[in-house]
N, C-alpha and C. Protein backbone atom coordinates (compact mmCIF):
# COMPACT_ATOMS: atom_id res chain seq x y z
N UNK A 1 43.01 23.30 15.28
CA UNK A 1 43.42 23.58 16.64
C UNK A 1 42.67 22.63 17.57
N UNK A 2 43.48 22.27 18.45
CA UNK A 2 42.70 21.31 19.42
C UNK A 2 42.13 22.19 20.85
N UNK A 3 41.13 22.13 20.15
CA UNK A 3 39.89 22.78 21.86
C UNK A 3 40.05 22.22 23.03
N UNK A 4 40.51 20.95 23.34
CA UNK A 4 40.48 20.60 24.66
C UNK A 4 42.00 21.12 25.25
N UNK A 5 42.90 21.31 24.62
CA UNK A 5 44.20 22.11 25.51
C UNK A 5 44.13 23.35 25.00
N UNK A 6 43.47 24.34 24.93
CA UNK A 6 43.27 25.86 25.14
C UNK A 6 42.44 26.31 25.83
N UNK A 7 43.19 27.26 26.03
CA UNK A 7 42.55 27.88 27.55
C UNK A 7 41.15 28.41 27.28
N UNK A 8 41.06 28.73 28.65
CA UNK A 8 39.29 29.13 29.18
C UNK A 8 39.36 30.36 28.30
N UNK A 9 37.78 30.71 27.89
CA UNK A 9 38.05 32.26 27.65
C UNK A 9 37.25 33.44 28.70
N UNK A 10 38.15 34.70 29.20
CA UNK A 10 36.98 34.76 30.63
C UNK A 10 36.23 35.17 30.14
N UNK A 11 35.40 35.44 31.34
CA UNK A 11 33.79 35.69 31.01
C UNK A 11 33.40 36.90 30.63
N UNK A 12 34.57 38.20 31.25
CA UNK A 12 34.16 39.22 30.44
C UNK A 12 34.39 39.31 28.96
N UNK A 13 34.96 38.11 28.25
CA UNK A 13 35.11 38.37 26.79
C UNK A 13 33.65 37.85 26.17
N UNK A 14 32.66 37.42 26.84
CA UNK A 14 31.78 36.39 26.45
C UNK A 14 30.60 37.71 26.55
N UNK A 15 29.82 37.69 25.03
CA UNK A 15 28.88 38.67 25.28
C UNK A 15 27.94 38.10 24.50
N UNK A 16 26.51 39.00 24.98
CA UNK A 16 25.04 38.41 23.92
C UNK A 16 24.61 39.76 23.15
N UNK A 17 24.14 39.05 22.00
CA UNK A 17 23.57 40.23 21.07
C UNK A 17 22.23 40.00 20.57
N UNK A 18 20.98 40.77 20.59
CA UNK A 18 19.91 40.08 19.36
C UNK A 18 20.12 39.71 18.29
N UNK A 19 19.60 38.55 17.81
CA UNK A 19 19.62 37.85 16.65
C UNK A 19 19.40 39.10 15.92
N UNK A 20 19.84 38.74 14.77
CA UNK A 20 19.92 40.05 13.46
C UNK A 20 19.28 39.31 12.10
N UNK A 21 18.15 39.78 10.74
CA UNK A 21 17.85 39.48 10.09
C UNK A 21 18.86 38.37 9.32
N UNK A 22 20.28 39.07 9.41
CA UNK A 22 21.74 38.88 9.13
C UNK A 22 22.13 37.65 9.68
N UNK A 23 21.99 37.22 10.70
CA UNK A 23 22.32 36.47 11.10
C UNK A 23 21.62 34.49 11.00
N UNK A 24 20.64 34.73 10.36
CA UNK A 24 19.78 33.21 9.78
C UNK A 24 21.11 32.48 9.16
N UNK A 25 21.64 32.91 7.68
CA UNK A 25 22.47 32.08 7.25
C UNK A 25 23.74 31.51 8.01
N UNK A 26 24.13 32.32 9.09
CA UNK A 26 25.43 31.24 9.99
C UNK A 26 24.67 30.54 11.00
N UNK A 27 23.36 31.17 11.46
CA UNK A 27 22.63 29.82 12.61
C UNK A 27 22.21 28.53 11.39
N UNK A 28 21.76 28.59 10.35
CA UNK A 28 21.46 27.81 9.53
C UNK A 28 22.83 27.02 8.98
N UNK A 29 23.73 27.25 8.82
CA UNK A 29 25.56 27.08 8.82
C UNK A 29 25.53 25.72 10.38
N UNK A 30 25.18 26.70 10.97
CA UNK A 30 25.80 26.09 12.46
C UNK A 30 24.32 24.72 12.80
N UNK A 31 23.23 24.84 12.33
CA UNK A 31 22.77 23.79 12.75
C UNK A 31 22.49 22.73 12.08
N UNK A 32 23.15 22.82 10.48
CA UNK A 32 23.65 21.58 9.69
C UNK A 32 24.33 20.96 10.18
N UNK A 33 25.72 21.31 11.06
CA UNK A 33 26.88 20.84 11.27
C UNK A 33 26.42 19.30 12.00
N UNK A 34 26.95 18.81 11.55
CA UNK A 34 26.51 17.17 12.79
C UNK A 34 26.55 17.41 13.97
N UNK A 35 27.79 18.23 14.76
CA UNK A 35 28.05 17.99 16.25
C UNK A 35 26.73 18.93 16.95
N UNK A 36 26.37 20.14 16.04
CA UNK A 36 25.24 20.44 16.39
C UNK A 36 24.18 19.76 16.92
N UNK A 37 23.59 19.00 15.29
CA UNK A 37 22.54 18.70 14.84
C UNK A 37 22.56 17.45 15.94
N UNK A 38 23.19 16.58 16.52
CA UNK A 38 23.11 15.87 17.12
C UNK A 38 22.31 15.85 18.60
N UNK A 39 22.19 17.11 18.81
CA UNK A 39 21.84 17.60 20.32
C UNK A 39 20.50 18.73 19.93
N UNK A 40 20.44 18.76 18.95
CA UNK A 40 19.71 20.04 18.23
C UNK A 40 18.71 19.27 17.31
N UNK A 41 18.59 18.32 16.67
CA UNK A 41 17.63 17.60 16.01
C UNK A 41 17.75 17.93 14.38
N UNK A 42 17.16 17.46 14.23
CA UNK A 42 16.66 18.43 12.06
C UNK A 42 16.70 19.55 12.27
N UNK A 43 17.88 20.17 11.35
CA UNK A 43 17.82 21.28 11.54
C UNK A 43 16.82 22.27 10.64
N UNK A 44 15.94 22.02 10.37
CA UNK A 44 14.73 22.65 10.06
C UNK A 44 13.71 22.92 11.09
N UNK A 45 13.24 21.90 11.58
CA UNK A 45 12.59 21.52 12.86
C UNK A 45 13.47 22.77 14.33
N UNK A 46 14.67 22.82 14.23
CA UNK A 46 15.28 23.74 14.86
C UNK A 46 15.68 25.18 14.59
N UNK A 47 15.43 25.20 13.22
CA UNK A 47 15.42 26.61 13.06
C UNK A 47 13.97 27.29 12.99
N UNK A 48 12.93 26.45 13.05
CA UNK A 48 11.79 26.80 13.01
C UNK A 48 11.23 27.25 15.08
N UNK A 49 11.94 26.46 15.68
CA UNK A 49 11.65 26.65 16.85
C UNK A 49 12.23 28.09 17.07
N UNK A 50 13.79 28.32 16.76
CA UNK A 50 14.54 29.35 16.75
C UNK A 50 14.23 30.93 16.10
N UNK A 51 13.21 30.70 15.10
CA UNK A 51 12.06 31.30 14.45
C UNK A 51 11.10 31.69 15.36
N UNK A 52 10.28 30.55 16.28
CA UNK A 52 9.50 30.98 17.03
C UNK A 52 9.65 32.12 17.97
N UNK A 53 11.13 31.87 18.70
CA UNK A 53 11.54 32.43 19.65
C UNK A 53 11.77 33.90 19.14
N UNK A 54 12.56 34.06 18.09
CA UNK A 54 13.01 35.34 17.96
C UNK A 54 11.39 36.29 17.35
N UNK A 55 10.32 35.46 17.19
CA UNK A 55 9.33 36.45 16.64
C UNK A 55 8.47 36.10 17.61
N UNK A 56 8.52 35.87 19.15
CA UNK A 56 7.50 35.91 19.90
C UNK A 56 8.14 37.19 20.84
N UNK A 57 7.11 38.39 21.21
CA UNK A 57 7.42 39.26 21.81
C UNK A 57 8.31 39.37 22.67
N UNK A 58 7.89 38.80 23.89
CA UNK A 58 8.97 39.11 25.34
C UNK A 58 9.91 37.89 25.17
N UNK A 59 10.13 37.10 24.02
CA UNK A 59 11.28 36.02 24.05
C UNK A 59 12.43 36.73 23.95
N UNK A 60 13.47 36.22 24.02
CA UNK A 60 15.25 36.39 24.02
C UNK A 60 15.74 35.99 22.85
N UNK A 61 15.83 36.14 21.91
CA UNK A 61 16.46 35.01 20.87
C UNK A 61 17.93 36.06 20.67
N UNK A 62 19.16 35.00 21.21
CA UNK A 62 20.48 36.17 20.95
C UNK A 62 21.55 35.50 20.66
N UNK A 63 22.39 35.74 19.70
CA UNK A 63 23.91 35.05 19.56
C UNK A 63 24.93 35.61 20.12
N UNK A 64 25.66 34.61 20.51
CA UNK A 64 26.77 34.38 21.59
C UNK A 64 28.09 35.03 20.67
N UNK A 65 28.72 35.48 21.68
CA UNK A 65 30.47 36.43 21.22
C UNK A 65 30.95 36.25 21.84
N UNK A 66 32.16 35.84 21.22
CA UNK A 66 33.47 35.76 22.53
C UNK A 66 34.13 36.98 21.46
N UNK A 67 35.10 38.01 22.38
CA UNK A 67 35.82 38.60 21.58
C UNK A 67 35.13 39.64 20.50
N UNK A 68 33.31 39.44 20.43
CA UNK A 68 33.05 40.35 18.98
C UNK A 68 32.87 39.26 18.17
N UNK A 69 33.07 38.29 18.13
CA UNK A 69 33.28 36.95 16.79
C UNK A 69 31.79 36.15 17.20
N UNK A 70 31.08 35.69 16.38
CA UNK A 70 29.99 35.14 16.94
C UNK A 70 30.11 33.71 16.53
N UNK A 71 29.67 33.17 17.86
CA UNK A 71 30.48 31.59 18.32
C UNK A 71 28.93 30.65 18.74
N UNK A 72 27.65 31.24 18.99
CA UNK A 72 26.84 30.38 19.08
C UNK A 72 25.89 31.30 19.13
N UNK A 73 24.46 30.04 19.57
CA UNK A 73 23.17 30.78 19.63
C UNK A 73 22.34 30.57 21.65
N UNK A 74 21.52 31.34 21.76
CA UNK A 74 21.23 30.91 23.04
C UNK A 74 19.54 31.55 23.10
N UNK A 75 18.44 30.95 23.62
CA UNK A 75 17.46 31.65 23.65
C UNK A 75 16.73 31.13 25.24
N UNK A 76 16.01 32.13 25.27
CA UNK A 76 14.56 31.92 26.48
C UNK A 76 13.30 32.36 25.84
N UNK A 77 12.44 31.82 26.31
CA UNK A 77 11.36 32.13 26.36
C UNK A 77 10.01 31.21 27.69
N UNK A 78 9.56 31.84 27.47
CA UNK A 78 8.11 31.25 28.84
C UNK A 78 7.62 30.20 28.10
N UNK A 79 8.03 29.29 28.92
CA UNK A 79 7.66 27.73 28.99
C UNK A 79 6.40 27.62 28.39
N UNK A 80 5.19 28.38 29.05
CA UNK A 80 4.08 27.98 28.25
C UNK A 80 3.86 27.90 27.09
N UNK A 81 4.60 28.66 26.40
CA UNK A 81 4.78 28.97 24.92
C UNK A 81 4.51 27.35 24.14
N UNK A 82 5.39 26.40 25.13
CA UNK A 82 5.57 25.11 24.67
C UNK A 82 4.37 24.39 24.23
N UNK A 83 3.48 24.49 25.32
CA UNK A 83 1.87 23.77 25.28
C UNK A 83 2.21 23.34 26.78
N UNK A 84 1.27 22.09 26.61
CA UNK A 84 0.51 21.46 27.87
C UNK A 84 1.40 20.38 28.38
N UNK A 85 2.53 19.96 27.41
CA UNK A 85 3.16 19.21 27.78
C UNK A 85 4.71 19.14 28.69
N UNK A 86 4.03 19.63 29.72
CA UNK A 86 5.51 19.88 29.83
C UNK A 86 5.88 19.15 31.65
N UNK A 87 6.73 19.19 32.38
CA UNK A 87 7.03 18.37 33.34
C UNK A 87 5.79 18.94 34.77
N UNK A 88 5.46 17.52 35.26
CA UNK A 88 4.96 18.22 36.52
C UNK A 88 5.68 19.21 37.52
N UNK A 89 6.93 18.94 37.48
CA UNK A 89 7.69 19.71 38.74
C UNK A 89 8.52 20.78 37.87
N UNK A 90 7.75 21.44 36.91
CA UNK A 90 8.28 22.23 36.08
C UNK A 90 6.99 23.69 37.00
N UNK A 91 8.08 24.34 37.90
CA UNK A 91 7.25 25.50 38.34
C UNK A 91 6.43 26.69 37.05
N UNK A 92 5.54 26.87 37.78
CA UNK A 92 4.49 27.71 37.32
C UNK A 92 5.21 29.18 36.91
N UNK A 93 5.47 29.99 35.80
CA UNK A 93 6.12 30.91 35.06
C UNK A 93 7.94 30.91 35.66
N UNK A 94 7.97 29.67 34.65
CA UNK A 94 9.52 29.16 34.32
C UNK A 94 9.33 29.58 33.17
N UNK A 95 10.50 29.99 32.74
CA UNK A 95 10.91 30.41 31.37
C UNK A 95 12.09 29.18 30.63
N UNK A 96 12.20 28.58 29.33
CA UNK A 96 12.65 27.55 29.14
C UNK A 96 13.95 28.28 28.64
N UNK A 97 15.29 27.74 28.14
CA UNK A 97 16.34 28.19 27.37
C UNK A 97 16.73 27.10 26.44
N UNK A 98 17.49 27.81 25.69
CA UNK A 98 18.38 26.33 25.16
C UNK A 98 19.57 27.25 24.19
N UNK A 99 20.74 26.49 24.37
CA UNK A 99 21.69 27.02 23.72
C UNK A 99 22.25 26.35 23.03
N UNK A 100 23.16 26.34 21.98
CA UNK A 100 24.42 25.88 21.34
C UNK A 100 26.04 26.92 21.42
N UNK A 101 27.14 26.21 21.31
CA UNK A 101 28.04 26.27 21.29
C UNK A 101 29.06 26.05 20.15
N UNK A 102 29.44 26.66 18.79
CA UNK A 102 29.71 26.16 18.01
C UNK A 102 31.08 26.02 17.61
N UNK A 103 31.75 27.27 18.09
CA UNK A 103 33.22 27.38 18.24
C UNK A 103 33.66 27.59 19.71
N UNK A 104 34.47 27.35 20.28
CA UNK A 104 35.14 27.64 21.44
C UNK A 104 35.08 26.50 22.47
N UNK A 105 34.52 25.34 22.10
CA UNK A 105 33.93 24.74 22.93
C UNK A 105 34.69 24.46 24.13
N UNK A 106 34.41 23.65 25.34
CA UNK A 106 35.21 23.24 26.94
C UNK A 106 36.20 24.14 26.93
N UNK A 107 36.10 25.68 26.58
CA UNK A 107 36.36 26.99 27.05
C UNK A 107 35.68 27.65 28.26
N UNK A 108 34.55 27.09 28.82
CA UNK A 108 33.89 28.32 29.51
C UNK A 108 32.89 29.20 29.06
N UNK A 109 33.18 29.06 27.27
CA UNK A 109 31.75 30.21 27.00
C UNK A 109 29.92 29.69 27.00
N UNK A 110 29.89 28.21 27.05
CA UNK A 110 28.79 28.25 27.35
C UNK A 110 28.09 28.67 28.46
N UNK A 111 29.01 28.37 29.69
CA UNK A 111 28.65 28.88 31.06
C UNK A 111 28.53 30.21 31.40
N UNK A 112 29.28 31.18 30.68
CA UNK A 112 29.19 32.72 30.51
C UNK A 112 28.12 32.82 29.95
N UNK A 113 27.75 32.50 28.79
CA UNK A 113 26.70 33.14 27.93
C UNK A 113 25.50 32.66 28.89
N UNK A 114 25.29 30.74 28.92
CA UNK A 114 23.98 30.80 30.32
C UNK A 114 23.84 32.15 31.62
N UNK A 115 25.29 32.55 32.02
CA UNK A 115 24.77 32.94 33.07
C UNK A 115 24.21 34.73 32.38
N UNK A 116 24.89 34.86 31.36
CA UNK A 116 24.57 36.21 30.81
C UNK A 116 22.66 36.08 30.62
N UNK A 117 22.39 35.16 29.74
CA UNK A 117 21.20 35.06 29.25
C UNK A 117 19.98 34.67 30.96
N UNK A 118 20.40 34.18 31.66
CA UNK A 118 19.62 34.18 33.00
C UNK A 118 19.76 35.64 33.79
N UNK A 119 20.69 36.07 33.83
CA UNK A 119 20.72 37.46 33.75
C UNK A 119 19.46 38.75 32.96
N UNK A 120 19.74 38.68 31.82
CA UNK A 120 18.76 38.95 31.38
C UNK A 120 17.39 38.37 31.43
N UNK A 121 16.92 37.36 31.71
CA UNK A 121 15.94 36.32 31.59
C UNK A 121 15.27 37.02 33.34
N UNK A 122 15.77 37.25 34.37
CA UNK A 122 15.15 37.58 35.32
C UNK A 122 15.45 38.97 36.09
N UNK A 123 16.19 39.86 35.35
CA UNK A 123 16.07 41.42 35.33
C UNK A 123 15.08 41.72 34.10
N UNK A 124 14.41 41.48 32.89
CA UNK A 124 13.43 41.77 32.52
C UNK A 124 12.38 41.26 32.16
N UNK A 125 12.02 40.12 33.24
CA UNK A 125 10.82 39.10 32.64
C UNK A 125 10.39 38.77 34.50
N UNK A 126 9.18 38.34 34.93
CA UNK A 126 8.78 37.78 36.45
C UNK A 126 8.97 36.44 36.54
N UNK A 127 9.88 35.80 35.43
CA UNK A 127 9.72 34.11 35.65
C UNK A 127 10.95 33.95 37.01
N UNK A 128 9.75 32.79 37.34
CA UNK A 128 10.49 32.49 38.90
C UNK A 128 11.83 31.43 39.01
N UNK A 129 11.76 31.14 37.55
CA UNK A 129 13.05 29.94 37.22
C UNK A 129 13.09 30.14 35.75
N UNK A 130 14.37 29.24 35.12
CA UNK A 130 14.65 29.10 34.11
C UNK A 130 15.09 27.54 34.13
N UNK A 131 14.44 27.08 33.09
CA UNK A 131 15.10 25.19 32.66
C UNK A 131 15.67 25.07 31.70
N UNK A 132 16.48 24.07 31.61
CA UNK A 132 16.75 23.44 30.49
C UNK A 132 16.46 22.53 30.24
N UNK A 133 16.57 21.65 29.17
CA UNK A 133 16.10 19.96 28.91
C UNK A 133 17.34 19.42 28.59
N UNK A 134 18.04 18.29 28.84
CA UNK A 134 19.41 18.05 28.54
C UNK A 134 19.68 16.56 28.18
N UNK A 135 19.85 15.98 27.00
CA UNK A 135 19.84 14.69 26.99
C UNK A 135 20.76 14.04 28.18
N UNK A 136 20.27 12.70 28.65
CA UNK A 136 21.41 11.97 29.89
C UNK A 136 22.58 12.29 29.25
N UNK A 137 22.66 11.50 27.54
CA UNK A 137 23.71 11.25 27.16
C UNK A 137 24.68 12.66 26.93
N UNK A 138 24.78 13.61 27.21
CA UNK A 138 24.98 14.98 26.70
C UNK A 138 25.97 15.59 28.10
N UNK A 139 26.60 14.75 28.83
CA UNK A 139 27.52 14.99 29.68
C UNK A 139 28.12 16.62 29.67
N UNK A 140 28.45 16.81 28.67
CA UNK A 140 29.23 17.74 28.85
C UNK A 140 28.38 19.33 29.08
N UNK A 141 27.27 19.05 28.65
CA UNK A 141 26.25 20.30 28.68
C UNK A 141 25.67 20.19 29.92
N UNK A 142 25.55 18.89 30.25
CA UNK A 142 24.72 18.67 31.48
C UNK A 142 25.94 19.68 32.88
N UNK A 143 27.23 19.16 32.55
CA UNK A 143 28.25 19.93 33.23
C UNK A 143 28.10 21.62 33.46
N UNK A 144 28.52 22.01 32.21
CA UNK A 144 28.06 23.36 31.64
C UNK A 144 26.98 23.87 32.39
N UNK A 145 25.79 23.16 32.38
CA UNK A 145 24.78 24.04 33.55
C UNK A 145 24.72 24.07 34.45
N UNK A 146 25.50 22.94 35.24
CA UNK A 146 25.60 22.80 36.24
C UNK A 146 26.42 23.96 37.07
N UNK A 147 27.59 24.01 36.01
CA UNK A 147 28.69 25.52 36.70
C UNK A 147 27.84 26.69 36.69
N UNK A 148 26.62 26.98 35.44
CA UNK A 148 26.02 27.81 35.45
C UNK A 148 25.01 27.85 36.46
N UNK A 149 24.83 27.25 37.39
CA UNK A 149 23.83 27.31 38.67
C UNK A 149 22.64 26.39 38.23
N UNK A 150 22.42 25.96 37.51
CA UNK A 150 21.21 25.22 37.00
C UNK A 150 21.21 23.79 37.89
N UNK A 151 20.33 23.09 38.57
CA UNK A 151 20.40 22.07 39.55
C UNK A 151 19.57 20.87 39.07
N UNK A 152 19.47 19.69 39.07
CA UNK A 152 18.59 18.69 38.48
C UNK A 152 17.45 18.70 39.04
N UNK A 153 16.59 18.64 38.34
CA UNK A 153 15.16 18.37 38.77
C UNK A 153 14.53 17.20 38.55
N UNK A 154 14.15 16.98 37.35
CA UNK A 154 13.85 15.39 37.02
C UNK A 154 14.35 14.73 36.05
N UNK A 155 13.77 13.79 35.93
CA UNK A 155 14.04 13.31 34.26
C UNK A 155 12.93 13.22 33.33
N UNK A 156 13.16 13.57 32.21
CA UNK A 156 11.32 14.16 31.38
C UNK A 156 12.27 13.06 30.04
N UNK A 157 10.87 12.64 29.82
CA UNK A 157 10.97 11.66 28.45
C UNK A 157 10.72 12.84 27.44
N UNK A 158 12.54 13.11 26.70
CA UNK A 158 11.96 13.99 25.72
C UNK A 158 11.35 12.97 24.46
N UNK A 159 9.94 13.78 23.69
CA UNK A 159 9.99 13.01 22.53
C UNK A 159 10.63 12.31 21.16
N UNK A 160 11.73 13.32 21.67
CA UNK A 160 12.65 13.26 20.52
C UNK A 160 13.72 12.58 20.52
N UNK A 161 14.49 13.06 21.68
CA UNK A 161 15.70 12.76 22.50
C UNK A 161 15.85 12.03 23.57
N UNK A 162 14.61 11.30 24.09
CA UNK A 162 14.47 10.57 24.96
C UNK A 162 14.80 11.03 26.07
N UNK A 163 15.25 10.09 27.24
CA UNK A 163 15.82 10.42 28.75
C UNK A 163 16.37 11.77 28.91
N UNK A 164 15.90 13.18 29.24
CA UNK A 164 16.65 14.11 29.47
C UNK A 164 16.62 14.03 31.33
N UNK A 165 17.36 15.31 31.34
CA UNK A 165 17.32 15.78 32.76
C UNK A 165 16.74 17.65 32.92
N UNK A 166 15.34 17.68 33.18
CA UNK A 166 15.17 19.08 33.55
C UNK A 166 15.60 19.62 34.53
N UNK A 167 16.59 20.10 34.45
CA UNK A 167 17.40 21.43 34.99
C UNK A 167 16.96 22.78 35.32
N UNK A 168 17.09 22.98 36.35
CA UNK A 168 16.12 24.33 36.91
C UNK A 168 17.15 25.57 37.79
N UNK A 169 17.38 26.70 36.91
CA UNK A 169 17.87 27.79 38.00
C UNK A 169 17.07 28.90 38.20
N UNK A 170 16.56 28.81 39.79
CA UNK A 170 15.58 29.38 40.26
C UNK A 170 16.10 31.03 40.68
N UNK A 171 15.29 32.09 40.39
CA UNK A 171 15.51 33.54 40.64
C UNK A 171 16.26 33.59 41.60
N UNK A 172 16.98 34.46 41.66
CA UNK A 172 18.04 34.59 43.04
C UNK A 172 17.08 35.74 43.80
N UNK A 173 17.46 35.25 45.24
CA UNK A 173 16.94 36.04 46.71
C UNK A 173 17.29 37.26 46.10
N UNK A 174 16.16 38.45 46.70
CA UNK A 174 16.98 39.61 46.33
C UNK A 174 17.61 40.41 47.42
């Protein structure tokens, strides 16, 4: 089926769930895949981060549903977690995310699930923002956050991935 002429899917079909013991072998499925792994790195190296997240206390680690069908992965956790290295204009208790998209793609569900997971990310946590890291080259994600409220901040030399753009959506007024 060709993803770029099918329709959006709305956003109330787009839901998050906690990662499940159950669930390792299709994130491990999904971050072999090249189109993944391309934006996602070794996928060892990424399931080990994805590891971190889901066994550090107040982190998020949750897979994405459209429909009940599980279509990707998405996590947060507090930036510090990272270490020392991280952007100067990266505010003081930001919480970081990062997602994938594995089926449905230039549907709309990444932008649902971001805004679901920032949702959750600042009704039960005090972080004053949420970032992302986004390679330049990565257009289409860089888009994706953008619909999701996320705004450019700088550009951070990732080590890995080189030239990103940190992306920042800051707590909403209450």
């Amino acid at each position: 089926m060709n993803e770029a002429v099918t329709s959006k899917v709305a956003p109330s079909d787009v839901a998050l769930r906690p990662v499940e013991a159950d669930d390792w072998a299709l994130i491990r499925a999904w971050i072999a895949r090249p189109d993944v792994r391309k934006w996602w790195g070794n996928a060892i190296a990424a399931e080990a981060e994805m590891r971190l997240v889901a066994e550090t206390g107040p982190a998020i680690a949750r897979i994405v549903l459209v429909e009940g069908a599980p279509v990707g992965y998405a996590h947060a956790i507090d930036a510090g977690h990272w270490g020392s290295a991280l952007p100067d204009g990266m505010p003081s208790g930001t919480w970081d995310a990062d997602i994938f998209i594995a089926e449905h793609r230039g549907r709309g569900v990444g932008e649902a699930a971001l805004n679901l997971l920032a949702d959750e990310v600042f009704s039960t946590t005090l972080a004053v923002a949420l970032s992302v890291f986004v390679s330049l080259a990565n257009e289409p994600a860089i888009r994706a956050y953008e619909r999701a409220g996320f705004q450019w901040a700088e550009v951070w030399e990732d080590p890995i991935f080189g030239p990103s753009w940190m992306m920042l959506r800051h707590r909403p007024a209450r």
